[in-house]
PDB file of N, CA and C in Angstrom:
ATOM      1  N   UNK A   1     134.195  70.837  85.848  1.00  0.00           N
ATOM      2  CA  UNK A   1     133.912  71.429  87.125  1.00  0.00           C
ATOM      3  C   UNK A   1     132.425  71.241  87.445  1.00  0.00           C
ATOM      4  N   UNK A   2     131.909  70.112  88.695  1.00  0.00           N
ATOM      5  CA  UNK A   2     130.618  70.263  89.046  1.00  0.00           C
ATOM      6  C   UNK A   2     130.350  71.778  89.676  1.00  0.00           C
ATOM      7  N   UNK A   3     128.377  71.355  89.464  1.00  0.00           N
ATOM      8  CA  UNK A   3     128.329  72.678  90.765  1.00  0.00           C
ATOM      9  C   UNK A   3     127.838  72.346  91.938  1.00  0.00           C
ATOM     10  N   UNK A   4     128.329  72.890  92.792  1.00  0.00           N
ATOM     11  CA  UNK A   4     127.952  72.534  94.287  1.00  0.00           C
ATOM     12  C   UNK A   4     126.746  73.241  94.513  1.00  0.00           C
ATOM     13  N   UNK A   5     126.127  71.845  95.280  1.00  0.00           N
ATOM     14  CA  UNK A   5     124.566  71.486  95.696  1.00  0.00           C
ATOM     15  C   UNK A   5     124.504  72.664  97.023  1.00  0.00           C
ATOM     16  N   UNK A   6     125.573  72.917  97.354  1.00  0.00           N
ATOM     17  CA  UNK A   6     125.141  73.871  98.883  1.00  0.00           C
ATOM     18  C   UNK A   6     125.240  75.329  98.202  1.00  0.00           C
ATOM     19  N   UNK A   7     125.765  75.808  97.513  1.00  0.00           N
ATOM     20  CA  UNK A   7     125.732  77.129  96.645  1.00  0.00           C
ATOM     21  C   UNK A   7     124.030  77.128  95.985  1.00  0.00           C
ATOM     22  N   UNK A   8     123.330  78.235  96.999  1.00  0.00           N
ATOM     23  CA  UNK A   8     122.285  78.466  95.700  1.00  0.00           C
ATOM     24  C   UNK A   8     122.690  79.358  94.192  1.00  0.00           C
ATOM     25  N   UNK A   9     121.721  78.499  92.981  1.00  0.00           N
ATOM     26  CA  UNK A   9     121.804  79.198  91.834  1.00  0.00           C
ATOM     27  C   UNK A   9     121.562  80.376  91.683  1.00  0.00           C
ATOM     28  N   UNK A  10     121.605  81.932  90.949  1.00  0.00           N
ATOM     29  CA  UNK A  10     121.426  82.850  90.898  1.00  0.00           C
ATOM     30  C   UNK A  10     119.924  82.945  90.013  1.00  0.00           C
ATOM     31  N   UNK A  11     119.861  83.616  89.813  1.00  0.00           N
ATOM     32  CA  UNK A  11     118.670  83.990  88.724  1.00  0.00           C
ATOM     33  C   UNK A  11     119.388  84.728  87.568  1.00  0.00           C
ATOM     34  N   UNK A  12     119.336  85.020  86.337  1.00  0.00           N
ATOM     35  CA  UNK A  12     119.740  85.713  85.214  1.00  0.00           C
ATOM     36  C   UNK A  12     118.694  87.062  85.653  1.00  0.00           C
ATOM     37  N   UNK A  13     119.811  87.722  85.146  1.00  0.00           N
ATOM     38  CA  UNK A  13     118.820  89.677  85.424  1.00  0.00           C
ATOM     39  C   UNK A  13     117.068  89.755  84.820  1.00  0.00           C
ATOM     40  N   UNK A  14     117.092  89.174  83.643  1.00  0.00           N
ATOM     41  CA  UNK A  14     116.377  88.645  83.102  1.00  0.00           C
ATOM     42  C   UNK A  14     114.926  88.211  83.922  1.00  0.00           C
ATOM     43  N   UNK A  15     114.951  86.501  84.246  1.00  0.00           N
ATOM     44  CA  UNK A  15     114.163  86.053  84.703  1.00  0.00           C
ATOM     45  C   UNK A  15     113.889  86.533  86.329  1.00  0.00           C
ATOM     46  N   UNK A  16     115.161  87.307  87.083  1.00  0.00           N
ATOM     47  CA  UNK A  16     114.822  88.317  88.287  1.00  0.00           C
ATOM     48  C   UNK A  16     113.393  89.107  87.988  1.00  0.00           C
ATOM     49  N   UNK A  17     113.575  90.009  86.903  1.00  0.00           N
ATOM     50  CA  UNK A  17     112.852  91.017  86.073  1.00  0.00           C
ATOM     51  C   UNK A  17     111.227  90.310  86.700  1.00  0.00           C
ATOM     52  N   UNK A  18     111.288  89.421  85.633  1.00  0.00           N
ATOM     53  CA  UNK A  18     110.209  88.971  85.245  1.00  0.00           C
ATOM     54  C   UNK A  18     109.229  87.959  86.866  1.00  0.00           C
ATOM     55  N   UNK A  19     110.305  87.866  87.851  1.00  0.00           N
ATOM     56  CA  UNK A  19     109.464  87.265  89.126  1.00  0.00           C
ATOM     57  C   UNK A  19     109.143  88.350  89.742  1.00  0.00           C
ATOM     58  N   UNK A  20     109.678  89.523  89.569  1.00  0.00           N
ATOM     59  CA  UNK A  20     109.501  90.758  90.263  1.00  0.00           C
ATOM     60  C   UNK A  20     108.162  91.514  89.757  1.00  0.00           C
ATOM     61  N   UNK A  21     108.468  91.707  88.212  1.00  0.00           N
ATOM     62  CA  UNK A  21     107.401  92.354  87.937  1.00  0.00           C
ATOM     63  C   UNK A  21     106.209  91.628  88.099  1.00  0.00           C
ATOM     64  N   UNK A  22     106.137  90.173  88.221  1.00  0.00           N
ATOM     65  CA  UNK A  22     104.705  89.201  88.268  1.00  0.00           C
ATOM     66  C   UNK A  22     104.091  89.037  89.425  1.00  0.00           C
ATOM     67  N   UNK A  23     105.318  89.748  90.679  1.00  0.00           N
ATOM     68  CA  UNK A  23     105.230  89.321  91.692  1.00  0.00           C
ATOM     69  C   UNK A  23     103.853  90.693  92.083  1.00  0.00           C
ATOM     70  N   UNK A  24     104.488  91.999  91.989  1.00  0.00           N
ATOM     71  CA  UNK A  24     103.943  93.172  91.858  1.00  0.00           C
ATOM     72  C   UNK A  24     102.766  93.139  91.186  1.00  0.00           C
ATOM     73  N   UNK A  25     102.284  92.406  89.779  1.00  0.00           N
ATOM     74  CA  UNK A  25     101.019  91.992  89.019  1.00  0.00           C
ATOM     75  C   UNK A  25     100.559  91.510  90.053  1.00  0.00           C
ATOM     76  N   UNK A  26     100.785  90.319  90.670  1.00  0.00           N
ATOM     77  CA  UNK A  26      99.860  89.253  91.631  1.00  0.00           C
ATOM     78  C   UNK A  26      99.566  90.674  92.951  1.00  0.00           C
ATOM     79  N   UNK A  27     100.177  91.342  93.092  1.00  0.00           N
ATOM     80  CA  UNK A  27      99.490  92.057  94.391  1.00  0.00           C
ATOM     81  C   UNK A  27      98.763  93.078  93.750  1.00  0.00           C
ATOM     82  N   UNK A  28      98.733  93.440  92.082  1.00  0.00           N
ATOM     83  CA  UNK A  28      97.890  94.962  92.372  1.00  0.00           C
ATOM     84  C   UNK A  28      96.444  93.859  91.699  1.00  0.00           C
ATOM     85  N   UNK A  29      96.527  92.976  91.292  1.00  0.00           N
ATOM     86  CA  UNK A  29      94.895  92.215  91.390  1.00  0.00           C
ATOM     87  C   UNK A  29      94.437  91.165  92.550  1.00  0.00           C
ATOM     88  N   UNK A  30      95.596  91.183  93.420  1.00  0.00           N
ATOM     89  CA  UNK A  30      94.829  90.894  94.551  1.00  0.00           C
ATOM     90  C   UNK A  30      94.222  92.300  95.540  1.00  0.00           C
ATOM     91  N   UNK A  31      94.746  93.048  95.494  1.00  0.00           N
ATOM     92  CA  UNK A  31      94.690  94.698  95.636  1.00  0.00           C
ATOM     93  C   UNK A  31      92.940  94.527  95.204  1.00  0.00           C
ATOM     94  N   UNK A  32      92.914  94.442  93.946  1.00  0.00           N
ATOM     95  CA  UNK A  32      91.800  95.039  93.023  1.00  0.00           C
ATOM     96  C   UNK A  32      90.586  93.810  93.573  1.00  0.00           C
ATOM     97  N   UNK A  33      90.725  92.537  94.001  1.00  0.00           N
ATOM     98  CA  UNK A  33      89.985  91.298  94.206  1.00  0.00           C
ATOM     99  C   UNK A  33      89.744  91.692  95.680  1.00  0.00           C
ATOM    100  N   UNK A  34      90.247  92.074  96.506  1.00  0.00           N
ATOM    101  CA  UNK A  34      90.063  92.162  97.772  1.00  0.00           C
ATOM    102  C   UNK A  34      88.688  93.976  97.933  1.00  0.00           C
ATOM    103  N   UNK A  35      89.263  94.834  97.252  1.00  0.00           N
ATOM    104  CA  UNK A  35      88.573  95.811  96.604  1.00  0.00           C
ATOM    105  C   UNK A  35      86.980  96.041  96.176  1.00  0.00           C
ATOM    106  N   UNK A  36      86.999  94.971  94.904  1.00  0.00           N
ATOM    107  CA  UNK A  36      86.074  94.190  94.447  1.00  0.00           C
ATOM    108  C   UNK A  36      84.765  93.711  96.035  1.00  0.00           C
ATOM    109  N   UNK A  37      85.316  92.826  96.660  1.00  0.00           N
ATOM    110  CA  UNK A  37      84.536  91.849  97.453  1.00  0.00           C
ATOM    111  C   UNK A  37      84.036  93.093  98.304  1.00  0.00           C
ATOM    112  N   UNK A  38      84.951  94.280  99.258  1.00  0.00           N
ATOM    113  CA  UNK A  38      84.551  95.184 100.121  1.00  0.00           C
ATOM    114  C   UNK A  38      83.835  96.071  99.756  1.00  0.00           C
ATOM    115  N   UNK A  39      83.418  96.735  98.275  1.00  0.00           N
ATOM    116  CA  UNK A  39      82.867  98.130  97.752  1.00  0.00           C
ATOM    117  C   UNK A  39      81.471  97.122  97.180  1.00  0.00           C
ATOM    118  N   UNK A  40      81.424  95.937  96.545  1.00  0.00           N
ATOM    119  CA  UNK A  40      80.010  95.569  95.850  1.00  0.00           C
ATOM    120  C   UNK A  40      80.011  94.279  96.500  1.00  0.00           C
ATOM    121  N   UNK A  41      79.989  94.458  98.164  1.00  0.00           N
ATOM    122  CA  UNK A  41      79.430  92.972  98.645  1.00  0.00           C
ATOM    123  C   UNK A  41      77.847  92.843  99.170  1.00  0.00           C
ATOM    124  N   UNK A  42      77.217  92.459  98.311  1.00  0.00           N
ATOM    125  CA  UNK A  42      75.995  92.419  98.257  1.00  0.00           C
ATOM    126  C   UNK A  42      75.465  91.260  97.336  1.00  0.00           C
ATOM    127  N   UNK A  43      74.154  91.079  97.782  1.00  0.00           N
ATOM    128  CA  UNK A  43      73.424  90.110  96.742  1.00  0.00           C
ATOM    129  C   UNK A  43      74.118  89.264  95.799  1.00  0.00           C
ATOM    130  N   UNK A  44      74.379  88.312  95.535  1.00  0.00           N
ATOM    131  CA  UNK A  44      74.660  87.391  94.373  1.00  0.00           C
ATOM    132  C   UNK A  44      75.746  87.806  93.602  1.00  0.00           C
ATOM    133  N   UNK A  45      76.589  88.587  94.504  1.00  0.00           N
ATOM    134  CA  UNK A  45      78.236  88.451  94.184  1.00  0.00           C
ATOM    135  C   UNK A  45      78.866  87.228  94.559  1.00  0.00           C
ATOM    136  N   UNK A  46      79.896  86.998  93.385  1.00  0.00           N
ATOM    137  CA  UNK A  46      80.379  85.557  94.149  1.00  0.00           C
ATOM    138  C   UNK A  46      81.749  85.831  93.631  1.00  0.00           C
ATOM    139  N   UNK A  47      82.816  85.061  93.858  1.00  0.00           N
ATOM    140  CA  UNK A  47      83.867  84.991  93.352  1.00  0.00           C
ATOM    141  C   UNK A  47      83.762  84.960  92.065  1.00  0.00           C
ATOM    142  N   UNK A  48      83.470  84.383  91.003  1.00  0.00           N
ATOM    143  CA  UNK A  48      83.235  84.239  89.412  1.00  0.00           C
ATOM    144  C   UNK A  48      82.847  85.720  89.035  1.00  0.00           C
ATOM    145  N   UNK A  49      82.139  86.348  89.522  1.00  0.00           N
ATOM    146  CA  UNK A  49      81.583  87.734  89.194  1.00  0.00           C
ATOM    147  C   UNK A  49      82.526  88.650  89.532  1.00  0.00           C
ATOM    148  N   UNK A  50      83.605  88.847  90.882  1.00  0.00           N
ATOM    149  CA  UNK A  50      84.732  89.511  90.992  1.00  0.00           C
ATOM    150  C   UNK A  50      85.554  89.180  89.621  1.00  0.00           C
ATOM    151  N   UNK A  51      85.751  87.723  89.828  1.00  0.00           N
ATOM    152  CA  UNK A  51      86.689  87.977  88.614  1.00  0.00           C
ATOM    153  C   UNK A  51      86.523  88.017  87.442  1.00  0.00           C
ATOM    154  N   UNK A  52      85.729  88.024  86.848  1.00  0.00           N
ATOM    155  CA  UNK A  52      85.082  88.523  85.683  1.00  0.00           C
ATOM    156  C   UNK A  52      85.116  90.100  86.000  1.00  0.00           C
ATOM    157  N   UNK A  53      85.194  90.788  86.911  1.00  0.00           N
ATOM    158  CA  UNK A  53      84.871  92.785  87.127  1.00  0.00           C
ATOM    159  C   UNK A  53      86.173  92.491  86.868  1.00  0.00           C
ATOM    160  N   UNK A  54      87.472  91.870  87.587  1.00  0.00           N
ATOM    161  CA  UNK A  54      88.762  92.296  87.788  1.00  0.00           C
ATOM    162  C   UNK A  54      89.210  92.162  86.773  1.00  0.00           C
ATOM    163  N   UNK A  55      89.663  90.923  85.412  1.00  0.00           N
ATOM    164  CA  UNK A  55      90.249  90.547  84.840  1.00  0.00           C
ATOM    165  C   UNK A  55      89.881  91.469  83.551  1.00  0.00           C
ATOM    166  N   UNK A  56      90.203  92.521  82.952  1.00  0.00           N
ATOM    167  CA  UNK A  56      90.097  92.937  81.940  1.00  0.00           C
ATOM    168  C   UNK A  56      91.223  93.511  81.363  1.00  0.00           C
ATOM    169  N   UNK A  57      91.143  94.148  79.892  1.00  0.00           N
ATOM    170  CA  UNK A  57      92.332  94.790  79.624  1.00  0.00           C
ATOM    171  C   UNK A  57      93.536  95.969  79.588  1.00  0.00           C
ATOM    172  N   UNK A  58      92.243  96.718  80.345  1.00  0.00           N
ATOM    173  CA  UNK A  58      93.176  98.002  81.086  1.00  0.00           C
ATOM    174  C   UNK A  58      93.394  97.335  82.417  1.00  0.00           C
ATOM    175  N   UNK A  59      92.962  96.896  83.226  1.00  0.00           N
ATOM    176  CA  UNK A  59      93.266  96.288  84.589  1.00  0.00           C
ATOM    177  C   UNK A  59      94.575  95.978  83.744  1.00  0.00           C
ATOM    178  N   UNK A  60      95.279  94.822  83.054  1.00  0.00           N
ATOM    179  CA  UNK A  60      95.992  94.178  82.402  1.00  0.00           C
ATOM    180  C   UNK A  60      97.007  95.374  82.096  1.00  0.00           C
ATOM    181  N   UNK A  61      96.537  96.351  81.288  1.00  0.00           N
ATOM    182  CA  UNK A  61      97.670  97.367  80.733  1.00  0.00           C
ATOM    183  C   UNK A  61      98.179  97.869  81.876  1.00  0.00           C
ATOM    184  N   UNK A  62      97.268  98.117  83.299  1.00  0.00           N
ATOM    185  CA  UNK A  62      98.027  99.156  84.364  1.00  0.00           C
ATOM    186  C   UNK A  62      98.848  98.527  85.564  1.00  0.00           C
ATOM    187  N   UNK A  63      98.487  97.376  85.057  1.00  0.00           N
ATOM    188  CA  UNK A  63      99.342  96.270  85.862  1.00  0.00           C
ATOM    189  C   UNK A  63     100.672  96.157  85.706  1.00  0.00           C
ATOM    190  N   UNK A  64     100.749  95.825  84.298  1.00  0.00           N
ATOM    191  CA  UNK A  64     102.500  95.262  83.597  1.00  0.00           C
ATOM    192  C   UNK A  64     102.468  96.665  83.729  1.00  0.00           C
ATOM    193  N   UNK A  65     102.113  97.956  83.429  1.00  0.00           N
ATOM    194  CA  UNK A  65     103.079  99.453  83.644  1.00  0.00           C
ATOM    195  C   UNK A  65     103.157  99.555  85.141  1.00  0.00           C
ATOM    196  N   UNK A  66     102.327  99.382  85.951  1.00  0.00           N
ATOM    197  CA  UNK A  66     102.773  99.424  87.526  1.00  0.00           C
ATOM    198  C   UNK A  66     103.768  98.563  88.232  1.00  0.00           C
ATOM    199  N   UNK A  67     103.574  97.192  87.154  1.00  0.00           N
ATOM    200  CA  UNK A  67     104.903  96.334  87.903  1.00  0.00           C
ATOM    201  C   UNK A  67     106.487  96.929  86.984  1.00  0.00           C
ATOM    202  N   UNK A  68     106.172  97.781  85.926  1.00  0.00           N
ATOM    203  CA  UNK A  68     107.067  97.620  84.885  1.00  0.00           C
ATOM    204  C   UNK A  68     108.188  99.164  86.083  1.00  0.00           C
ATOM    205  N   UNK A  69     107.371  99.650  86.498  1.00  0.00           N
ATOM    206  CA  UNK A  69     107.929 100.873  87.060  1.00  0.00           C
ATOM    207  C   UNK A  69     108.061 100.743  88.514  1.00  0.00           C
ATOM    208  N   UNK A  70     107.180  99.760  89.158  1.00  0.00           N
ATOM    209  CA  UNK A  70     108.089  99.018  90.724  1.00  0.00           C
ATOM    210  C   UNK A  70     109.236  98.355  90.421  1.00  0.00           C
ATOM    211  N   UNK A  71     109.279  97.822  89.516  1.00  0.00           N
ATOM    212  CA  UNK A  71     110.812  97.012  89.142  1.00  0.00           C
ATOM    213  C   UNK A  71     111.513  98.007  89.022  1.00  0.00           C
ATOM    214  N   UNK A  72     111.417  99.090  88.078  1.00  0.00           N
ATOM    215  CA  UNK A  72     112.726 100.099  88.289  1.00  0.00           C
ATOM    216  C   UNK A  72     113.178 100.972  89.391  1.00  0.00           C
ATOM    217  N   UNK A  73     112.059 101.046  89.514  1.00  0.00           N
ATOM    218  CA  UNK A  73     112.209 102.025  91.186  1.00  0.00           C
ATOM    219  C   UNK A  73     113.036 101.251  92.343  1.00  0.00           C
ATOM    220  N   UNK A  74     112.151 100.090  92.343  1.00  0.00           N
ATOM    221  CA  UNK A  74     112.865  99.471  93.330  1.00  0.00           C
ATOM    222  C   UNK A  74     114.857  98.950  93.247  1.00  0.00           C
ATOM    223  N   UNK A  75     115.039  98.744  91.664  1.00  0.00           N
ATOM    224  CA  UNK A  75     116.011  98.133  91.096  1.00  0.00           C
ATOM    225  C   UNK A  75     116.997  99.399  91.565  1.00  0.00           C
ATOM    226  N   UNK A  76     116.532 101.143  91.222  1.00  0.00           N
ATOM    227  CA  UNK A  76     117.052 101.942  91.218  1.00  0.00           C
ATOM    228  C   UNK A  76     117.785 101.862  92.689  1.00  0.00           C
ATOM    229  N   UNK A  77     116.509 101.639  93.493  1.00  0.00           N
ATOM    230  CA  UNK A  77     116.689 102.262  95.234  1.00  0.00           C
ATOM    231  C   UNK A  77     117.967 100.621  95.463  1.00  0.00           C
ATOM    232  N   UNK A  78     118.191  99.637  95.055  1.00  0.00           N
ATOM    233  CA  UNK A  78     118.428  98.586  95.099  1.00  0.00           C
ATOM    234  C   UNK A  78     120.167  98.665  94.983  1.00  0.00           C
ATOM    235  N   UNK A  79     120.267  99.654  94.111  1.00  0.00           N
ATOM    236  CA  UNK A  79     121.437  99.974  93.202  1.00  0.00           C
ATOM    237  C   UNK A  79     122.273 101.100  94.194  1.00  0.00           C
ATOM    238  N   UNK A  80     121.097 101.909  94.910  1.00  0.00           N
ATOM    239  CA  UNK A  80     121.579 103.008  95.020  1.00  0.00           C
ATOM    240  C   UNK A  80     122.303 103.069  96.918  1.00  0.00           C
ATOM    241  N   UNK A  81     121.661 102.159  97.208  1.00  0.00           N
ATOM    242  CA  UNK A  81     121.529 102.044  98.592  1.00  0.00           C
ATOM    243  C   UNK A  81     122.442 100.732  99.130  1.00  0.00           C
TER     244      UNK A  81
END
């Protein structure tokens, strides 16, 4: 049995998970980069210096727990509605 080219593929629950929660990562450090540029735009800030403030490892820890708990919330409201 082929598969038909006009049927899109699904995603596995799985790799859903994981575009969702990355998707949610990519907005709370663009969140934090946009942040960054408006509160310390002054003197000899440049992009390299934002991201060097942004990229650290609690930024990192509150990220994957903020995307880890938009994925459920949303999955919940997703389920429920």
């Amino acid at each position: 049995m082929g598969s038909n080219p006009k049927l899109p593929r699904k995603l596995t629950p799985t790799w859903k998970a994981l575009v969702e929660v990355g998707f949610i990562i990519f907005l709370f450090y663009s969140n934090l980069l946009m942040g960054e540029f408006t509160r310390a735009n002054g003197r000899g800030k440049s992009l390299a210096f934002a991201l060097e403030d942004i990229f650290s490892l609690v930024n990192l820890v509150i990220a994957v727990i903020s995307g880890l708990v938009g994925y459920l919330v949303f999955n919940y409201l997703r389920e429920r509605l």
